[in-house]
PDB file of N, CA and C in Angstrom:
ATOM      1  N   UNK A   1     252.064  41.195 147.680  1.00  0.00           N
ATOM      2  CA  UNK A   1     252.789  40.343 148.578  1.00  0.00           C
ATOM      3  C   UNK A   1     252.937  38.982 147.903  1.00  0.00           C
ATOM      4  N   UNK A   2     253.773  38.534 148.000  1.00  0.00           N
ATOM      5  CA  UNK A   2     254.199  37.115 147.244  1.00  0.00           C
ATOM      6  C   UNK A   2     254.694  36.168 148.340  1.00  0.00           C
ATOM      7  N   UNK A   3     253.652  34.940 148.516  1.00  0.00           N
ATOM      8  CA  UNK A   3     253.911  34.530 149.246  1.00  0.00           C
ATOM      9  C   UNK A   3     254.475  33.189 148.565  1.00  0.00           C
ATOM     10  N   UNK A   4     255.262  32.314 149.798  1.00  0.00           N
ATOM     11  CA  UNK A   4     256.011  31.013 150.088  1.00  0.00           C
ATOM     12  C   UNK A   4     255.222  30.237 149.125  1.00  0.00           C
ATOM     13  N   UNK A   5     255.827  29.943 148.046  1.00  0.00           N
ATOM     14  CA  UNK A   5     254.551  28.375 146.984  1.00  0.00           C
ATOM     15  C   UNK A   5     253.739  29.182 146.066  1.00  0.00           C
ATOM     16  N   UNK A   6     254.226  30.687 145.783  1.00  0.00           N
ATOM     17  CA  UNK A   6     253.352  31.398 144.747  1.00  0.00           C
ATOM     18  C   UNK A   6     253.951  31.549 143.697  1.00  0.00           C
ATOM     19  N   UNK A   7     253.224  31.206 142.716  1.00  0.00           N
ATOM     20  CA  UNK A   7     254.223  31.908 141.426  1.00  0.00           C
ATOM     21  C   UNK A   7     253.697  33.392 141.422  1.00  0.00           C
ATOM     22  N   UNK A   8     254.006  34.279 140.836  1.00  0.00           N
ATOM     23  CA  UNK A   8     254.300  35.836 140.423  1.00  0.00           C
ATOM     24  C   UNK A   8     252.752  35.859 139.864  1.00  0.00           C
ATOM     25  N   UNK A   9     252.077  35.233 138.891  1.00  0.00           N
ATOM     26  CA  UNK A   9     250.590  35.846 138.809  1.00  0.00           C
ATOM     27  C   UNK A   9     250.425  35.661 139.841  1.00  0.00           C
ATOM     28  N   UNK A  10     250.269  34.791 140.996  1.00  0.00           N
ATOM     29  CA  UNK A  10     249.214  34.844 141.686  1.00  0.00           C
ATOM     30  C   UNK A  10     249.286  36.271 142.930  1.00  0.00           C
ATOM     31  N   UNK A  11     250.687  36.694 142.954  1.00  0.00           N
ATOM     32  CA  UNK A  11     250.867  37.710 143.495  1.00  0.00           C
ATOM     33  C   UNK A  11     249.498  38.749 143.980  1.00  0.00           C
ATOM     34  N   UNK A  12     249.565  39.477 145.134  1.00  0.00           N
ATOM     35  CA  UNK A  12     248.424  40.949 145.366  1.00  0.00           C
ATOM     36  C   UNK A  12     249.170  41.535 146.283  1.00  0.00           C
ATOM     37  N   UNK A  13     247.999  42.998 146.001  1.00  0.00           N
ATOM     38  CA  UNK A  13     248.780  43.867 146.581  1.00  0.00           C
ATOM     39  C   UNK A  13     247.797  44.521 148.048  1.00  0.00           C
ATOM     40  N   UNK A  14     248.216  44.752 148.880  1.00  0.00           N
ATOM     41  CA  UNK A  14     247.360  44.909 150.108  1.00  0.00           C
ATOM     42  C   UNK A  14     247.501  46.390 150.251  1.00  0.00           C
ATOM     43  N   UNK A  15     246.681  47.183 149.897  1.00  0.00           N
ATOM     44  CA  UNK A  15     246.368  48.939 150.311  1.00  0.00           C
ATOM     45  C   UNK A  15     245.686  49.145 152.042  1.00  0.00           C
ATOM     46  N   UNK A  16     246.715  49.446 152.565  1.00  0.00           N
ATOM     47  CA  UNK A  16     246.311  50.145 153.797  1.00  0.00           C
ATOM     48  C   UNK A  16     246.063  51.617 153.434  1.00  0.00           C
ATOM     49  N   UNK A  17     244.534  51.899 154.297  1.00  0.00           N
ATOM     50  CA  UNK A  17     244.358  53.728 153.888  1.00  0.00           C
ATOM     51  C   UNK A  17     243.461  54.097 155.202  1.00  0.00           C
ATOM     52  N   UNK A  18     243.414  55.032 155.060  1.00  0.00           N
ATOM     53  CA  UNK A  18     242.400  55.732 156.230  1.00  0.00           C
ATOM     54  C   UNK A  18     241.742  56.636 155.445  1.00  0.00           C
ATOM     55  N   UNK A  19     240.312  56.744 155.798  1.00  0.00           N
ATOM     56  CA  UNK A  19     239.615  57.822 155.115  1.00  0.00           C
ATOM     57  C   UNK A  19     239.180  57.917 154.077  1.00  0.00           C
ATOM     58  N   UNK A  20     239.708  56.629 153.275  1.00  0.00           N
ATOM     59  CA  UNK A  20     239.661  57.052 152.149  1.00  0.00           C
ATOM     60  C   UNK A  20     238.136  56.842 151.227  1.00  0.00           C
ATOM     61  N   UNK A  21     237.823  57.244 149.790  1.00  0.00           N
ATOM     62  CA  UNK A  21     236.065  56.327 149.196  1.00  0.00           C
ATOM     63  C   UNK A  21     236.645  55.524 148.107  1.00  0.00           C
ATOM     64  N   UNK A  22     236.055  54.819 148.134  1.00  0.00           N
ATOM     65  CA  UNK A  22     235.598  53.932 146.740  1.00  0.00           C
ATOM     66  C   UNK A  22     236.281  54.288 145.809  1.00  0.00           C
ATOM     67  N   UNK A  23     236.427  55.391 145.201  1.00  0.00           N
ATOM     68  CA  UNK A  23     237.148  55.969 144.356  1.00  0.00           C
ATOM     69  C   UNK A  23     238.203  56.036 144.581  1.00  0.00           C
ATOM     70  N   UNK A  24     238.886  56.856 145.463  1.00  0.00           N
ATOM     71  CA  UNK A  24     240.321  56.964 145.449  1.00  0.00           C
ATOM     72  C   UNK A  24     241.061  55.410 145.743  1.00  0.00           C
ATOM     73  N   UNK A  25     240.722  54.702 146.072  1.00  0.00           N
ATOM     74  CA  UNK A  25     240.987  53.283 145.524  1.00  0.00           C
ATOM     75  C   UNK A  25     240.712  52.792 144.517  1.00  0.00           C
ATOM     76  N   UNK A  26     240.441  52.686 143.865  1.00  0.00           N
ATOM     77  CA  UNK A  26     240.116  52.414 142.067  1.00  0.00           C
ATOM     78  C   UNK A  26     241.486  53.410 141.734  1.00  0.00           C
ATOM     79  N   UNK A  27     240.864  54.496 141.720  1.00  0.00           N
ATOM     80  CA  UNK A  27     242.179  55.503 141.247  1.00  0.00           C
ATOM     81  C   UNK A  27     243.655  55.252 141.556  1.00  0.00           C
ATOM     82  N   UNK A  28     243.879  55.004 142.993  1.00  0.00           N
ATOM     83  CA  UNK A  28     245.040  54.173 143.354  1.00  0.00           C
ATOM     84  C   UNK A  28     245.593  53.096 142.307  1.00  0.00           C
ATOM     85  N   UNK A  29     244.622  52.250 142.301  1.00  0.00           N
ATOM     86  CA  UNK A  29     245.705  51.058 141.502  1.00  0.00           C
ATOM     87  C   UNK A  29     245.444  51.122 140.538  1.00  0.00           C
ATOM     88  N   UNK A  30     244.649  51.832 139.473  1.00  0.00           N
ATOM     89  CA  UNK A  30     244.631  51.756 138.106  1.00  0.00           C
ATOM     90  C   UNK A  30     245.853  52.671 137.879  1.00  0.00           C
ATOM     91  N   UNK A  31     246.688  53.825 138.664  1.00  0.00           N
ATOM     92  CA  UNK A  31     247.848  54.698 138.392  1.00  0.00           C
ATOM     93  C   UNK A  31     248.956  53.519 138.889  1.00  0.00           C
ATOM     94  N   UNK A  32     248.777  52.855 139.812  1.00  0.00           N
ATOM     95  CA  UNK A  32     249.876  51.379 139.550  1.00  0.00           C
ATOM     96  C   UNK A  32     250.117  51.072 138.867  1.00  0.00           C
ATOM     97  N   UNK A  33     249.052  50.265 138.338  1.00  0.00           N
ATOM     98  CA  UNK A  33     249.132  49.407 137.154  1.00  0.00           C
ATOM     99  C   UNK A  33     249.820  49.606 136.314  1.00  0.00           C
ATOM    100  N   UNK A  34     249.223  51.210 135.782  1.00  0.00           N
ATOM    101  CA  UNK A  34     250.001  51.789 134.405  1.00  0.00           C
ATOM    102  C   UNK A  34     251.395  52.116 134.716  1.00  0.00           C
ATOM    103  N   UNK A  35     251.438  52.549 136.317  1.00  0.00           N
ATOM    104  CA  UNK A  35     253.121  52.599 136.672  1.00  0.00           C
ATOM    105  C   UNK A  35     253.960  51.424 136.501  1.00  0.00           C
ATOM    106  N   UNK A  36     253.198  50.218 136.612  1.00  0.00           N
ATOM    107  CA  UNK A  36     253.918  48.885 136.447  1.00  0.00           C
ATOM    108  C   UNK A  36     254.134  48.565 135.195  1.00  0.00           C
ATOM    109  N   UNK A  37     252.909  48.686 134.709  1.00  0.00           N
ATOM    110  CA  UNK A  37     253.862  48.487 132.921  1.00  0.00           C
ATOM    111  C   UNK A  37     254.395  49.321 132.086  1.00  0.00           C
ATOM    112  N   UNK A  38     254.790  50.680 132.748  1.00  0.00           N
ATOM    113  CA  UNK A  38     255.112  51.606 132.259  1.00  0.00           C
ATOM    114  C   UNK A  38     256.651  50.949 132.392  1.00  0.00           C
ATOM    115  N   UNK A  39     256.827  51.054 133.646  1.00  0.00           N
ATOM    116  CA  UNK A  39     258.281  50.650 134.199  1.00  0.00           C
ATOM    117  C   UNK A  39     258.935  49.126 134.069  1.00  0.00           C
ATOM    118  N   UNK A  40     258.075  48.484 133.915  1.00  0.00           N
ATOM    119  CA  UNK A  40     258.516  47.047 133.264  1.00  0.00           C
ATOM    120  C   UNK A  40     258.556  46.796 132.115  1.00  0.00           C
ATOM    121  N   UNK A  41     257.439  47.242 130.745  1.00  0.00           N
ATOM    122  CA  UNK A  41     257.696  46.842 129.759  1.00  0.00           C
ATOM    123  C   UNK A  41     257.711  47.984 128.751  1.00  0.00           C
ATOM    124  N   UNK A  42     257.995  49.071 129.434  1.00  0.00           N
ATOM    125  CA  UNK A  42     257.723  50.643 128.630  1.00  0.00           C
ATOM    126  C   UNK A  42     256.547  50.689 127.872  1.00  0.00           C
ATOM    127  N   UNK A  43     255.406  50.266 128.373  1.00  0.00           N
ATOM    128  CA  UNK A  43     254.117  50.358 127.843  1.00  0.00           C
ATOM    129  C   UNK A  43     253.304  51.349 128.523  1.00  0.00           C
ATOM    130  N   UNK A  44     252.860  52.188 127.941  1.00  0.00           N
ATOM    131  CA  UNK A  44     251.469  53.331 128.453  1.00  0.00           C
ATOM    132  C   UNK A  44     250.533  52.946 128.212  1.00  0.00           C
ATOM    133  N   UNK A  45     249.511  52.337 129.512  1.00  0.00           N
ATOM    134  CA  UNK A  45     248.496  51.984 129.387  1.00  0.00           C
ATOM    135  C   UNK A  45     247.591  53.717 129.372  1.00  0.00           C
ATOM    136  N   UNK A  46     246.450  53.453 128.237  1.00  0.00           N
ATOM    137  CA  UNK A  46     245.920  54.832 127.824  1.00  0.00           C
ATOM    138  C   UNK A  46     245.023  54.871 129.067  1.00  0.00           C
ATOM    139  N   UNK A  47     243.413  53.642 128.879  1.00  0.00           N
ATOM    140  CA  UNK A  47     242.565  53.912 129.362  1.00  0.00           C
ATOM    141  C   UNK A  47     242.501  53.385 130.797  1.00  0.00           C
ATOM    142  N   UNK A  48     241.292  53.580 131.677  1.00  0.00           N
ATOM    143  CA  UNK A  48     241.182  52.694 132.680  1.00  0.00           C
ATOM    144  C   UNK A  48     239.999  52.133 132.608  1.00  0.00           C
ATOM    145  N   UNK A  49     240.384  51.189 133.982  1.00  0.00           N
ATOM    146  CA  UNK A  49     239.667  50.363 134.020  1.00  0.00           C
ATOM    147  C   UNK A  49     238.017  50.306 133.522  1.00  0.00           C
ATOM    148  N   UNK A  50     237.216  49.521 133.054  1.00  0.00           N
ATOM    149  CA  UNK A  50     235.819  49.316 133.055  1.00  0.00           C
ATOM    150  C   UNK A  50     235.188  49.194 134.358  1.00  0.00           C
ATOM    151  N   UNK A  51     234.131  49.870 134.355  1.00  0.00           N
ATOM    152  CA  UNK A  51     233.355  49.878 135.695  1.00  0.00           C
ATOM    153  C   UNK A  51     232.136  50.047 135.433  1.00  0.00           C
ATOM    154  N   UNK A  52     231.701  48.492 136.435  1.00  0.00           N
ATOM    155  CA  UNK A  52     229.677  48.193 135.778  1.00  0.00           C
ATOM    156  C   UNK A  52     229.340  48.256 137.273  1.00  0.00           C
ATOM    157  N   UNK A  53     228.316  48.385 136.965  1.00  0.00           N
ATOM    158  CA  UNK A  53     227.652  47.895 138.403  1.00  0.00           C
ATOM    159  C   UNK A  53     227.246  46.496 139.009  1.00  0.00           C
ATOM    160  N   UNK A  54     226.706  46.215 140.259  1.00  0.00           N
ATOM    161  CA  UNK A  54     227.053  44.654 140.281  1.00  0.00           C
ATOM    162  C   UNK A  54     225.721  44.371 140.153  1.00  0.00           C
ATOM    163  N   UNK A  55     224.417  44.887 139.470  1.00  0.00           N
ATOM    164  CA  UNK A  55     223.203  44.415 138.795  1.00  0.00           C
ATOM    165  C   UNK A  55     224.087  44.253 137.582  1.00  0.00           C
ATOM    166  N   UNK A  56     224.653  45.274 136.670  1.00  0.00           N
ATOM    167  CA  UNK A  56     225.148  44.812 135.008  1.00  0.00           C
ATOM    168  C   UNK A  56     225.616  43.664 135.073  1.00  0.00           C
ATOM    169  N   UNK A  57     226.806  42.997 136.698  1.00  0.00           N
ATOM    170  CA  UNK A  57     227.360  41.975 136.591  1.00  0.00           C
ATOM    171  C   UNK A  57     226.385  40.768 136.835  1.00  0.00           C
ATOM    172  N   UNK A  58     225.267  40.916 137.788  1.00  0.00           N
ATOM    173  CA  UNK A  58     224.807  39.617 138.224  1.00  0.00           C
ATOM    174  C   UNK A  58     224.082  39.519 136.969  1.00  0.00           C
ATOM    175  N   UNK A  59     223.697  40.342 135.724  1.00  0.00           N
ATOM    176  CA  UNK A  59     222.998  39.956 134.639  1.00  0.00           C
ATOM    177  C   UNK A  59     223.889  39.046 133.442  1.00  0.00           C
ATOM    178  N   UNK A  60     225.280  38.827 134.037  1.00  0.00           N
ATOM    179  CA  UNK A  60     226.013  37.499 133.364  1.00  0.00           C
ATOM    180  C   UNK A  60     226.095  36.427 133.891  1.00  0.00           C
ATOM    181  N   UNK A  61     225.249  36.467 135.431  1.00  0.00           N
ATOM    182  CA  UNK A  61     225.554  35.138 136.627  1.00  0.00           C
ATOM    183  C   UNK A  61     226.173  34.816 136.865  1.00  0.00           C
ATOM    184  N   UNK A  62     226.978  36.069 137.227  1.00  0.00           N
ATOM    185  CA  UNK A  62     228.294  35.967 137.925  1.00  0.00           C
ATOM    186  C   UNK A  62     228.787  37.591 138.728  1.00  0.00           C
ATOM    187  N   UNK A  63     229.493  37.908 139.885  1.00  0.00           N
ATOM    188  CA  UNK A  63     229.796  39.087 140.229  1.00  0.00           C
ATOM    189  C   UNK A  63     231.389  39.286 139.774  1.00  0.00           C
ATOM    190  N   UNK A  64     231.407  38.284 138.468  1.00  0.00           N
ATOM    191  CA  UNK A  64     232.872  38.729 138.075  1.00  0.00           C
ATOM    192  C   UNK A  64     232.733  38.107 136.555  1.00  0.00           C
ATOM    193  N   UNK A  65     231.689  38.958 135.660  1.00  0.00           N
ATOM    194  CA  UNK A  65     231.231  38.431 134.457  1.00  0.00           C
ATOM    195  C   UNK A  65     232.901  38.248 133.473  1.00  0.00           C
ATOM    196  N   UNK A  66     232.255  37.437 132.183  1.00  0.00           N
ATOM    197  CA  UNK A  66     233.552  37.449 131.518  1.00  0.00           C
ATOM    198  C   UNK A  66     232.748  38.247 130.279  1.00  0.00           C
ATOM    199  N   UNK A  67     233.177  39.946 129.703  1.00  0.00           N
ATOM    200  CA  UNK A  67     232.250  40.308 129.167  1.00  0.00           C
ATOM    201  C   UNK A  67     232.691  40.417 127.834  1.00  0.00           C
ATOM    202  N   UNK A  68     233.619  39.460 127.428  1.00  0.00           N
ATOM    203  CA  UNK A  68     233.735  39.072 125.849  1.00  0.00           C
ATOM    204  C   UNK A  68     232.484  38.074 125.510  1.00  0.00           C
ATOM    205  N   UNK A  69     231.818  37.191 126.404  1.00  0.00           N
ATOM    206  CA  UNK A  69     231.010  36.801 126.485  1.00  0.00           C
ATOM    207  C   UNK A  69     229.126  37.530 125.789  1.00  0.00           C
ATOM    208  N   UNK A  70     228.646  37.433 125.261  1.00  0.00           N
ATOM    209  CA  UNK A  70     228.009  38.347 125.111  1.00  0.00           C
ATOM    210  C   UNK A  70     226.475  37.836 125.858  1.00  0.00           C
ATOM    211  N   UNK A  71     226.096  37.081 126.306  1.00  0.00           N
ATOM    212  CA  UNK A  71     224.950  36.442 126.529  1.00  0.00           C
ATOM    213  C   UNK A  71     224.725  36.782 128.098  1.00  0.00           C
ATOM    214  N   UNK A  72     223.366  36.994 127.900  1.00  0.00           N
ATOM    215  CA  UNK A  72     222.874  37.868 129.432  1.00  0.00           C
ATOM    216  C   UNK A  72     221.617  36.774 129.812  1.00  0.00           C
ATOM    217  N   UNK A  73     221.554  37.054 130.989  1.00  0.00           N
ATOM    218  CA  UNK A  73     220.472  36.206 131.741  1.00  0.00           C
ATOM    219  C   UNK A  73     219.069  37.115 131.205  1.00  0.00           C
ATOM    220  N   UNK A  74     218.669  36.083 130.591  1.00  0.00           N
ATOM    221  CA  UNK A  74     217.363  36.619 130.151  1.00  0.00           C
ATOM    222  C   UNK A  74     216.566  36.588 131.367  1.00  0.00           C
ATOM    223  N   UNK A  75     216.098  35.536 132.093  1.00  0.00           N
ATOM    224  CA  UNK A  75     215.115  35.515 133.572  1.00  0.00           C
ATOM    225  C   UNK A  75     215.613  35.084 134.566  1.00  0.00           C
ATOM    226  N   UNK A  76     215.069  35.264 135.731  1.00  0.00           N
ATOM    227  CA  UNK A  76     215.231  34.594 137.028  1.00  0.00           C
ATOM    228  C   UNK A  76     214.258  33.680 137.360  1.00  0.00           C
ATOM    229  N   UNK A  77     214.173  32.764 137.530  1.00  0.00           N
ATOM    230  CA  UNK A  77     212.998  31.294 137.268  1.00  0.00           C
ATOM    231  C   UNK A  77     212.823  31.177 138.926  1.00  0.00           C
ATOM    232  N   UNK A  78     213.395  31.352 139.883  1.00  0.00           N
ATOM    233  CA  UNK A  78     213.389  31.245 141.520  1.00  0.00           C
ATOM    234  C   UNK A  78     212.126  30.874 141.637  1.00  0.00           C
ATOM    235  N   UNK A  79     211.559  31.979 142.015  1.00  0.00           N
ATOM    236  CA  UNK A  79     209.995  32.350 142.497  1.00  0.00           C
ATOM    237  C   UNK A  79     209.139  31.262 141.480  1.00  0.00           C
ATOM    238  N   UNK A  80     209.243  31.213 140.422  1.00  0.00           N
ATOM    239  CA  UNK A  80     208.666  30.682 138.978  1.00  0.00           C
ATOM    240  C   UNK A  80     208.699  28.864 139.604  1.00  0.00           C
ATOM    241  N   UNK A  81     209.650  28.512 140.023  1.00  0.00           N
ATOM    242  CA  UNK A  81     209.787  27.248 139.942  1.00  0.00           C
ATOM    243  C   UNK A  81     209.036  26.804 141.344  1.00  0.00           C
ATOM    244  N   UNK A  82     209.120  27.516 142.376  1.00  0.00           N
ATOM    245  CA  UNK A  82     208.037  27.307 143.622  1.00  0.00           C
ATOM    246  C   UNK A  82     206.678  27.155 143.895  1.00  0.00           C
ATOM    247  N   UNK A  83     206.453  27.928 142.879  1.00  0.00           N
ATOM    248  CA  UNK A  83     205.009  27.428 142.736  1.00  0.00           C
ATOM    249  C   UNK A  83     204.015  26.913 142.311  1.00  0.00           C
ATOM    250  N   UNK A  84     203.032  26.120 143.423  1.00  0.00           N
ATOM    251  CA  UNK A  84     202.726  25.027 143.240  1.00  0.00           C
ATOM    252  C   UNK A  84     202.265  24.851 142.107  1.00  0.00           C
ATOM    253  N   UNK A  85     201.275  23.351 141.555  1.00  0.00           N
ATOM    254  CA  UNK A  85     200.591  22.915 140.386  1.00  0.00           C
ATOM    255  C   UNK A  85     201.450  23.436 138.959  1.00  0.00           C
ATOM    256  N   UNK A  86     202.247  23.668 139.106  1.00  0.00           N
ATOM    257  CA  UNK A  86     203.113  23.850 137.840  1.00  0.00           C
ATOM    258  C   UNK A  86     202.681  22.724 136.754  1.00  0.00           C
ATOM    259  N   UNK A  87     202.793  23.673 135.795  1.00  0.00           N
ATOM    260  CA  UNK A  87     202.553  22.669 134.483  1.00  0.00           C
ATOM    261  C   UNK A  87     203.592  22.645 133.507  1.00  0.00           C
ATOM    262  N   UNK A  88     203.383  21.828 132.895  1.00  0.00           N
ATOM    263  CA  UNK A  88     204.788  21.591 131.704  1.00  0.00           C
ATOM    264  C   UNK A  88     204.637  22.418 130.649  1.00  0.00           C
ATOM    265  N   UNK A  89     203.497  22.359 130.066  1.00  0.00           N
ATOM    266  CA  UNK A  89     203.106  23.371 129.088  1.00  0.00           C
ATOM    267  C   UNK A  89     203.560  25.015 129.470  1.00  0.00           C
ATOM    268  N   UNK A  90     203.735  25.841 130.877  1.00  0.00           N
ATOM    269  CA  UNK A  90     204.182  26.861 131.144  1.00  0.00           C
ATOM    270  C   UNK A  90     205.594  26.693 131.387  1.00  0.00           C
ATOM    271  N   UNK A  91     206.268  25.841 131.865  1.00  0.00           N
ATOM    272  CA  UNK A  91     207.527  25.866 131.838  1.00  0.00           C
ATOM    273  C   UNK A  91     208.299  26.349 130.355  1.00  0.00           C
ATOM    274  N   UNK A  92     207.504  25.406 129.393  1.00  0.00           N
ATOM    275  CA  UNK A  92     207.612  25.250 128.014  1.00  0.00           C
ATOM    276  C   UNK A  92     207.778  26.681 127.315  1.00  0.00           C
ATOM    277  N   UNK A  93     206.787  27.369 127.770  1.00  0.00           N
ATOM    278  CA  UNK A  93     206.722  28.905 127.327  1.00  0.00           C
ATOM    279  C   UNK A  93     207.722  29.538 127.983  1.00  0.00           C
ATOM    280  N   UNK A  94     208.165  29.297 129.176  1.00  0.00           N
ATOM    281  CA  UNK A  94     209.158  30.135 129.539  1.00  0.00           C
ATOM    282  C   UNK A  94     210.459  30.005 128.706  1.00  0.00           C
ATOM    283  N   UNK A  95     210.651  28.576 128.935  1.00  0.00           N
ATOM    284  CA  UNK A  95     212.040  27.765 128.113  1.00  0.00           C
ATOM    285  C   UNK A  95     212.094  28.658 126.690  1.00  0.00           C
ATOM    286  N   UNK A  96     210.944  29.127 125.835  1.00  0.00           N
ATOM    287  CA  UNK A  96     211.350  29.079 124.361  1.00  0.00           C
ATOM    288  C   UNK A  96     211.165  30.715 124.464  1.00  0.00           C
ATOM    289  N   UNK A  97     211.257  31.747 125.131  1.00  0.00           N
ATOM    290  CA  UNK A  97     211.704  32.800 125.311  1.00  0.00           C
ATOM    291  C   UNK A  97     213.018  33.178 125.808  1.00  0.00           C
ATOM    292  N   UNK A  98     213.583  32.106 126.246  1.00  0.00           N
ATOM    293  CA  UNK A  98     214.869  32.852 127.087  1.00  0.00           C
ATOM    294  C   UNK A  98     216.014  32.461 125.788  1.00  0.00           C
ATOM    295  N   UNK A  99     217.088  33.190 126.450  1.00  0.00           N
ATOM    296  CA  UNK A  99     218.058  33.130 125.717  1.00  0.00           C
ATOM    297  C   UNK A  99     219.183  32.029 126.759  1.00  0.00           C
ATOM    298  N   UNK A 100     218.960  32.448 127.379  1.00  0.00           N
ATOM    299  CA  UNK A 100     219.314  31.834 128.913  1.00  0.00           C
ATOM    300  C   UNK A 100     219.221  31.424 129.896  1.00  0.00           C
ATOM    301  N   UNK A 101     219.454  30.081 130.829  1.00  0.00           N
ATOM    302  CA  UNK A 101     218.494  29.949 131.795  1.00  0.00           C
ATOM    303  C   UNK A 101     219.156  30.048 133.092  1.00  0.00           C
ATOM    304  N   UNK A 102     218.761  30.817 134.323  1.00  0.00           N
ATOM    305  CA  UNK A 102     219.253  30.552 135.572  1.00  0.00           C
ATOM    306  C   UNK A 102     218.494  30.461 136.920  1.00  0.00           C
ATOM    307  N   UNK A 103     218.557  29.337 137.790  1.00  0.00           N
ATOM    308  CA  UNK A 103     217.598  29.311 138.526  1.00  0.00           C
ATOM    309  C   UNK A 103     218.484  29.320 140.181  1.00  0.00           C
ATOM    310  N   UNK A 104     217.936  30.228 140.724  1.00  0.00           N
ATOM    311  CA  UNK A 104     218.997  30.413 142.222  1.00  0.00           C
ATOM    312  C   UNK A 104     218.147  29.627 143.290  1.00  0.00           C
ATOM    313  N   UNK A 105     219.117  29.036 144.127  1.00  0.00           N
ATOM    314  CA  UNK A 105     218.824  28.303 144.651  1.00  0.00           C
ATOM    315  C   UNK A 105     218.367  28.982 146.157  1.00  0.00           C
TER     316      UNK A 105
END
Protein backbone atom coordinates (compact mmCIF):
# COMPACT_ATOMS: atom_id res chain seq x y z
CA UNK A 1 0.00 0.00 0.00
CA UNK A 2 1.53 3.35 -0.80
CA UNK A 3 0.47 5.85 1.04
CA UNK A 4 -0.13 9.97 0.63
CA UNK A 5 3.85 11.49 1.40
CA UNK A 6 5.52 8.01 0.61
CA UNK A 7 8.10 7.49 -1.66
CA UNK A 8 7.99 3.78 -3.32
CA UNK A 9 10.72 2.20 -0.79
CA UNK A 10 8.85 2.94 1.88
CA UNK A 11 5.92 1.13 0.35
CA UNK A 12 4.26 -2.55 2.25
CA UNK A 13 2.30 -4.97 1.58
CA UNK A 14 -0.66 -6.06 3.94
CA UNK A 15 -1.52 -10.11 3.68
CA UNK A 16 -4.95 -10.85 4.80
CA UNK A 17 -5.26 -14.87 5.45
CA UNK A 18 -7.21 -17.18 7.50
CA UNK A 19 -5.77 -20.27 8.82
CA UNK A 20 -2.91 -19.88 7.79
CA UNK A 21 1.19 -20.89 9.88
CA UNK A 22 4.17 -19.14 9.99
CA UNK A 23 5.28 -20.71 7.06
CA UNK A 24 2.94 -20.32 4.49
CA UNK A 25 3.57 -16.67 5.04
CA UNK A 26 7.22 -16.59 4.63
CA UNK A 27 6.47 -18.76 1.59
CA UNK A 28 3.91 -16.22 0.39
CA UNK A 29 6.14 -13.32 -0.01
CA UNK A 30 9.41 -14.75 -0.70
CA UNK A 31 7.30 -16.22 -4.23
CA UNK A 32 6.39 -12.28 -4.50
CA UNK A 33 9.31 -11.01 -4.26
CA UNK A 34 10.89 -13.19 -6.85
CA UNK A 35 7.56 -12.52 -8.85
CA UNK A 36 8.42 -8.82 -8.52
CA UNK A 37 11.73 -8.88 -9.80
CA UNK A 38 11.11 -11.36 -12.08
CA UNK A 39 8.50 -9.07 -13.73
CA UNK A 40 10.18 -5.78 -13.24
CA UNK A 41 13.68 -6.29 -13.92
CA UNK A 42 13.73 -9.91 -15.54
CA UNK A 43 15.76 -11.09 -12.67
CA UNK A 44 15.38 -14.74 -11.03
CA UNK A 45 15.90 -14.51 -7.68
CA UNK A 46 17.48 -18.27 -6.96
CA UNK A 47 17.48 -18.50 -3.16
CA UNK A 48 15.27 -17.52 -0.24
CA UNK A 49 15.17 -15.79 2.31
CA UNK A 50 17.63 -16.37 5.54
CA UNK A 51 15.95 -17.51 8.58
CA UNK A 52 17.57 -17.32 12.28
CA UNK A 53 15.97 -17.50 15.20
CA UNK A 54 15.30 -14.53 17.45
CA UNK A 55 18.03 -15.92 20.23
CA UNK A 56 20.68 -15.99 16.87
CA UNK A 57 19.21 -12.37 16.47
CA UNK A 58 19.20 -10.96 20.04
CA UNK A 59 22.98 -12.36 20.02
CA UNK A 60 23.72 -9.12 17.63
CA UNK A 61 21.52 -6.75 20.08
CA UNK A 62 19.19 -6.34 18.01
CA UNK A 63 15.80 -8.38 16.73
CA UNK A 64 16.78 -7.15 13.30
CA UNK A 65 20.69 -7.90 13.31
CA UNK A 66 22.79 -6.47 10.40
CA UNK A 67 24.65 -9.85 9.70
CA UNK A 68 27.45 -8.54 7.42
CA UNK A 69 28.38 -7.39 10.71
CA UNK A 70 30.27 -10.09 12.26
CA UNK A 71 30.53 -9.32 16.05
CA UNK A 72 28.26 -11.08 18.61
CA UNK A 73 27.42 -10.18 22.12
CA UNK A 74 29.83 -11.91 24.02
CA UNK A 75 27.79 -11.34 27.69
CA UNK A 76 24.86 -10.06 29.29
CA UNK A 77 26.24 -7.82 32.30
CA UNK A 78 22.28 -7.15 33.73
CA UNK A 79 22.29 -9.32 36.72
CA UNK A 80 26.35 -8.68 36.92
CA UNK A 81 25.95 -4.99 37.37
CA UNK A 82 23.22 -5.28 40.38
CA UNK A 83 25.03 -6.63 42.58
CA UNK A 84 25.97 -5.21 45.47
CA UNK A 85 29.82 -4.39 46.76
CA UNK A 86 31.02 -4.60 43.27
CA UNK A 87 34.54 -4.10 42.72
CA UNK A 88 36.55 -2.59 39.97
CA UNK A 89 39.05 -5.16 39.81
CA UNK A 90 35.94 -7.73 38.69
CA UNK A 91 34.41 -5.49 36.39
CA UNK A 92 37.99 -5.33 34.93
CA UNK A 93 38.00 -9.10 34.32
CA UNK A 94 34.85 -9.07 32.77
CA UNK A 95 35.74 -5.98 30.40
CA UNK A 96 39.04 -7.87 29.06
CA UNK A 97 37.12 -11.06 28.04
CA UNK A 98 34.41 -9.72 26.03
CA UNK A 99 34.48 -8.94 22.64
CA UNK A 100 31.48 -6.91 23.26
CA UNK A 101 29.63 -5.16 25.71
CA UNK A 102 25.80 -5.00 26.44
CA UNK A 103 24.02 -4.14 29.45
CA UNK A 104 19.92 -4.21 29.44
CA UNK A 105 18.31 -2.05 31.22
Amino acid sequence: MLLIGQNLEFSQVDIEASFVEEQDVMKFSEEMIKNVFKKTVNYDLKRTSLKITWSDAESYGSDKPDLRNPLKLALRLSSFFKRKNLRFSQILQILMKAELLLCYS
